[in-house]
Protein backbone atom coordinates (compact mmCIF):
# COMPACT_ATOMS: atom_id res chain seq x y z
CA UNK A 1 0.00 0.00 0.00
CA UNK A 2 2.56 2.15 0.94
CA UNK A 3 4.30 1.62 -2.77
CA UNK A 4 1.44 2.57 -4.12
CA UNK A 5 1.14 5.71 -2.48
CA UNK A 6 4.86 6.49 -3.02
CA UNK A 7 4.34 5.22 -6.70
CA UNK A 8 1.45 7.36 -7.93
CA UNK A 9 1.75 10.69 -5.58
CA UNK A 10 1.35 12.84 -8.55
CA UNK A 11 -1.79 11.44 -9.23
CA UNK A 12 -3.11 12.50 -5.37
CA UNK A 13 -1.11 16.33 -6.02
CA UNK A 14 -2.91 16.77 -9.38
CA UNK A 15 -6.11 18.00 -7.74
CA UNK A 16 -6.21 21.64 -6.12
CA UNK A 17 -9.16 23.16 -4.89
CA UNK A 18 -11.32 25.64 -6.66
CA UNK A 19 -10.52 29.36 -5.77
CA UNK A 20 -13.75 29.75 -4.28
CA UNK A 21 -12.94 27.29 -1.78
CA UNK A 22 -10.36 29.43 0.20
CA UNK A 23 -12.46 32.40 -0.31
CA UNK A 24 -15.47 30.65 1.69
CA UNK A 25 -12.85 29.60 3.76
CA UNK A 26 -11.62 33.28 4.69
CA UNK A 27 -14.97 34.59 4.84
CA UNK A 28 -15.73 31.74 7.35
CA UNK A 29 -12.81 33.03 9.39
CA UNK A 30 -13.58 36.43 9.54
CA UNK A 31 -17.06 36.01 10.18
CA UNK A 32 -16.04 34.28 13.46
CA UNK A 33 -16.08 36.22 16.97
CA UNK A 34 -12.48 36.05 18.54
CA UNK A 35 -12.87 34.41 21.97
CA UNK A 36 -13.03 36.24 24.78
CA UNK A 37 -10.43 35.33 27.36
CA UNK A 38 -11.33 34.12 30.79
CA UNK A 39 -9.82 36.55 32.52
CA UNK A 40 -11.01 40.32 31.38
CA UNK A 41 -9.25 42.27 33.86
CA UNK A 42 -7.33 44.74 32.33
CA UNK A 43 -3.35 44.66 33.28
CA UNK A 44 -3.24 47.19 36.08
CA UNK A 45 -6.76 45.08 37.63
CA UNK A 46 -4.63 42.43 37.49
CA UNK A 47 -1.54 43.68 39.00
CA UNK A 48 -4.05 45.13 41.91
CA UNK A 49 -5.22 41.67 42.46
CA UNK A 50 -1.38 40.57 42.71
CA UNK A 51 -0.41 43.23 44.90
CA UNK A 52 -3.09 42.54 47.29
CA UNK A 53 -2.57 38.91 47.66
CA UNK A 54 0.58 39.65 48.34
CA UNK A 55 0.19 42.14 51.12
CA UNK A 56 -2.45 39.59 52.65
CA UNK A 57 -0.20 36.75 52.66
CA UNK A 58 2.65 38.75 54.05
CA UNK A 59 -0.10 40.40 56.84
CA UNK A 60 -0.45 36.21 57.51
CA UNK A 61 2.50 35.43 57.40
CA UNK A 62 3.68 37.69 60.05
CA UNK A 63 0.48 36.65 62.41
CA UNK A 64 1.62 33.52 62.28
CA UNK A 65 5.61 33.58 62.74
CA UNK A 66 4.76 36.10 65.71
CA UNK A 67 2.32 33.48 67.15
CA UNK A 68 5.17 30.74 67.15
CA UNK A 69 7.74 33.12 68.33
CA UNK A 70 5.35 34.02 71.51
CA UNK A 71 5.01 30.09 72.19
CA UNK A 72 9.13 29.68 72.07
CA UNK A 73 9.86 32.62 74.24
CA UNK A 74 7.27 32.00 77.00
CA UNK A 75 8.84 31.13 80.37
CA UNK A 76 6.01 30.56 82.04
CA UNK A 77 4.87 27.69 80.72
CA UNK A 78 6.40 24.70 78.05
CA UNK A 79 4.22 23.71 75.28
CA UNK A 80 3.92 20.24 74.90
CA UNK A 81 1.12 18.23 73.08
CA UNK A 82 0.85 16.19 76.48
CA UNK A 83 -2.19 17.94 78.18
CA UNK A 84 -0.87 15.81 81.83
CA UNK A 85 2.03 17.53 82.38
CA UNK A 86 -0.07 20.98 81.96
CA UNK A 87 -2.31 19.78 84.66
CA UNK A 88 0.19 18.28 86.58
CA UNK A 89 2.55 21.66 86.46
CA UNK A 90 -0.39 23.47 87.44
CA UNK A 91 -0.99 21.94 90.32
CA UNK A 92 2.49 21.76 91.73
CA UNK A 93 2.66 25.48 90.15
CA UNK A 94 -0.36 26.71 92.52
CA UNK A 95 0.47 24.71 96.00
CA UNK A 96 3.92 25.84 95.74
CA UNK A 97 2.50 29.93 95.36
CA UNK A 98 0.20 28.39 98.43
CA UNK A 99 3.06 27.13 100.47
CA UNK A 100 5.12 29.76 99.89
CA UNK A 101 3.06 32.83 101.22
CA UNK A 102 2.62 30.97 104.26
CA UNK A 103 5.84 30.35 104.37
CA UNK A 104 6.99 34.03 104.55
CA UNK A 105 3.93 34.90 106.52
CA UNK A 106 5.63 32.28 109.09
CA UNK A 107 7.12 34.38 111.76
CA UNK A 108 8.69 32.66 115.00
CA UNK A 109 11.60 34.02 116.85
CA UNK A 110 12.24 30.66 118.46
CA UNK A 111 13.08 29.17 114.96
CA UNK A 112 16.75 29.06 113.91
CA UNK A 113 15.87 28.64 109.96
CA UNK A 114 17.15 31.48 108.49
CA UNK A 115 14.55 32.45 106.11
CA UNK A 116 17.38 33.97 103.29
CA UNK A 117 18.94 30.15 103.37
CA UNK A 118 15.13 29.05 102.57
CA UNK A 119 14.61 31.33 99.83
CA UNK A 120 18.18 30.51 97.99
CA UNK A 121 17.88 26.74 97.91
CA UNK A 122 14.27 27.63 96.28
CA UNK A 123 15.77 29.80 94.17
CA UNK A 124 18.25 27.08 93.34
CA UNK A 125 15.25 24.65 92.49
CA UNK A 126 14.11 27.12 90.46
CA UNK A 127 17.31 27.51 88.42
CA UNK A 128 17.53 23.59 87.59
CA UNK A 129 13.51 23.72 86.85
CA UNK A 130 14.57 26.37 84.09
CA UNK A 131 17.20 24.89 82.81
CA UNK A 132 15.22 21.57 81.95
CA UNK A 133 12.41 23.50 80.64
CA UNK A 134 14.91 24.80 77.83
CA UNK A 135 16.25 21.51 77.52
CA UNK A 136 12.62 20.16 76.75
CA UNK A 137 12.13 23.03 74.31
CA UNK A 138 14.83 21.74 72.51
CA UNK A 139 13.71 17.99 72.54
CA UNK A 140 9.62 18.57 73.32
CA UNK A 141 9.05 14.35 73.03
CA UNK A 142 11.65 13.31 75.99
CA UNK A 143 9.79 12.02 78.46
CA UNK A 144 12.98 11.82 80.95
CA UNK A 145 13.22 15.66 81.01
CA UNK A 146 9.61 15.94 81.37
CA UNK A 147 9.73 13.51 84.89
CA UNK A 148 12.83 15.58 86.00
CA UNK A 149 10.67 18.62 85.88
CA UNK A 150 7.81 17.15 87.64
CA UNK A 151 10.69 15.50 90.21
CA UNK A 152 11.61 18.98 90.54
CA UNK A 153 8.67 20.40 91.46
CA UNK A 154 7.92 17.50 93.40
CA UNK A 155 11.27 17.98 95.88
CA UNK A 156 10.66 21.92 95.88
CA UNK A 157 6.88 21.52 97.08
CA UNK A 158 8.07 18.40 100.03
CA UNK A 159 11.65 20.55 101.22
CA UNK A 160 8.80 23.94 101.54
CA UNK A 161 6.89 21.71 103.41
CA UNK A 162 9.15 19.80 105.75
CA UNK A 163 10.23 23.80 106.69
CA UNK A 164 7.18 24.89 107.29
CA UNK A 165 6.51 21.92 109.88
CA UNK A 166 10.24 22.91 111.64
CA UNK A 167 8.95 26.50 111.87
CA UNK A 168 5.33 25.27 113.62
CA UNK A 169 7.27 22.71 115.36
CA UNK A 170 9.18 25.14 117.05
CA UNK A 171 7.01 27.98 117.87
C-alpha cells in the first residue's frame, strides 16, 4: 500500500481546490467572533489583584511567625502536646504559690531557719527547673526531662513543706 502511495503521488497532487474554496474559507474566518479570554481584567486590575494577595499573605504570614515566636519565648509555661504535664505543672505550680506565702507569713523568733537560706535553695530549684524546661524546648518528646521537671517540682513543694513543719514545730 505504501508503494502505491509512493508510486502514484502525482496522481493524489494533481487535484487543487477551486478558488472559491479558500475564499469561503476566509470569509468563514472572519465572520467568526475572537474568543473572549477568561480573565477580562485589564493589566493594572490584574496587578491590583497581585499586589493585594501579596500584602495579605505577608499580613499572615507575620500573624503567624509572631504566634510561634510568643510560644518559644514564654517562660512561664512549656508547650507540649501532652495535656498531663499541663495539669500536673499546674498543680504543683499553685500549692507551691500556696506554700510559699505561708511560708513568709511564718514568723517565729524561736526558729533558727534562716529564712534567706530558705529562699536561695528555692531559688536554686528554680534555676535547675529552668534549665530543663529549655532543655525540653529543645527535645519537646523526651519524656525523661519531662519527669525531671515534675521530680523537681515534686522535691521543691516536700523541702517547703518539711520547713514549714520545723517553723510550727518550734514555735
Amino acid at each position: 500500500m505504501e508503494d502505491f502511495i509512493k508510486n502514484n503521488s502525482k496522481l493524489f497532487d494533481s487535484e487543487e481546490p477551486d478558488v472559491e474554496h479558500f475564499e469561503r474559507f476566509f470569509n468563514k474566518m472572519k465572520a467568526q467572533e475572537p474568543k473572549k479570554s477568561v480573565f477580562r481584567f485589564k493589566k493594572r486590575y490584574s496587578f491590583a489583584a497581585v499586589f493585594i494577595f501579596l500584602i495579605f499573605s505577608a499580613v499572615l504570614a507575620s500573624l503567624i511567625y509572631s504566634g510561634l515566636t510568643k510560644d518559644t519565648n514564654s517562660n512561664s509555661s512549656v508547650q507540649l502536646a501532652n495535656s498531663d504535664f499541663y495539669e500536673v505543672q499546674y498543680y504543683y505550680q499553685t500549692n507551691f504559690t500556696k506554700e510559699l506565702s505561708e511560708f513568709q507569713q511564718l514568723n517565729c523568733k524561736n526558729s533558727d531557719i534562716n529564712k534567706k537560706e530558705i529562699l536561695n535553695e528555692l531559688k536554686n530549684f528554680e534555676t535547675s527547673y529552668l534549665e530543663l524546661e529549655n532543655e525540653l524546648k529543645q527535645n519537646s518528646q523526651n519524656k525523661l526531662i519531662i519527669n525531671a521537671m515534675i521530680m523537681n517540682m515534686q522535691e521543691r513543694s516536700d523541702f517547703l513543706n518539711k520547713v514549714i513543719a520545723k517553723v510550727k514545730e518550734n514555735c
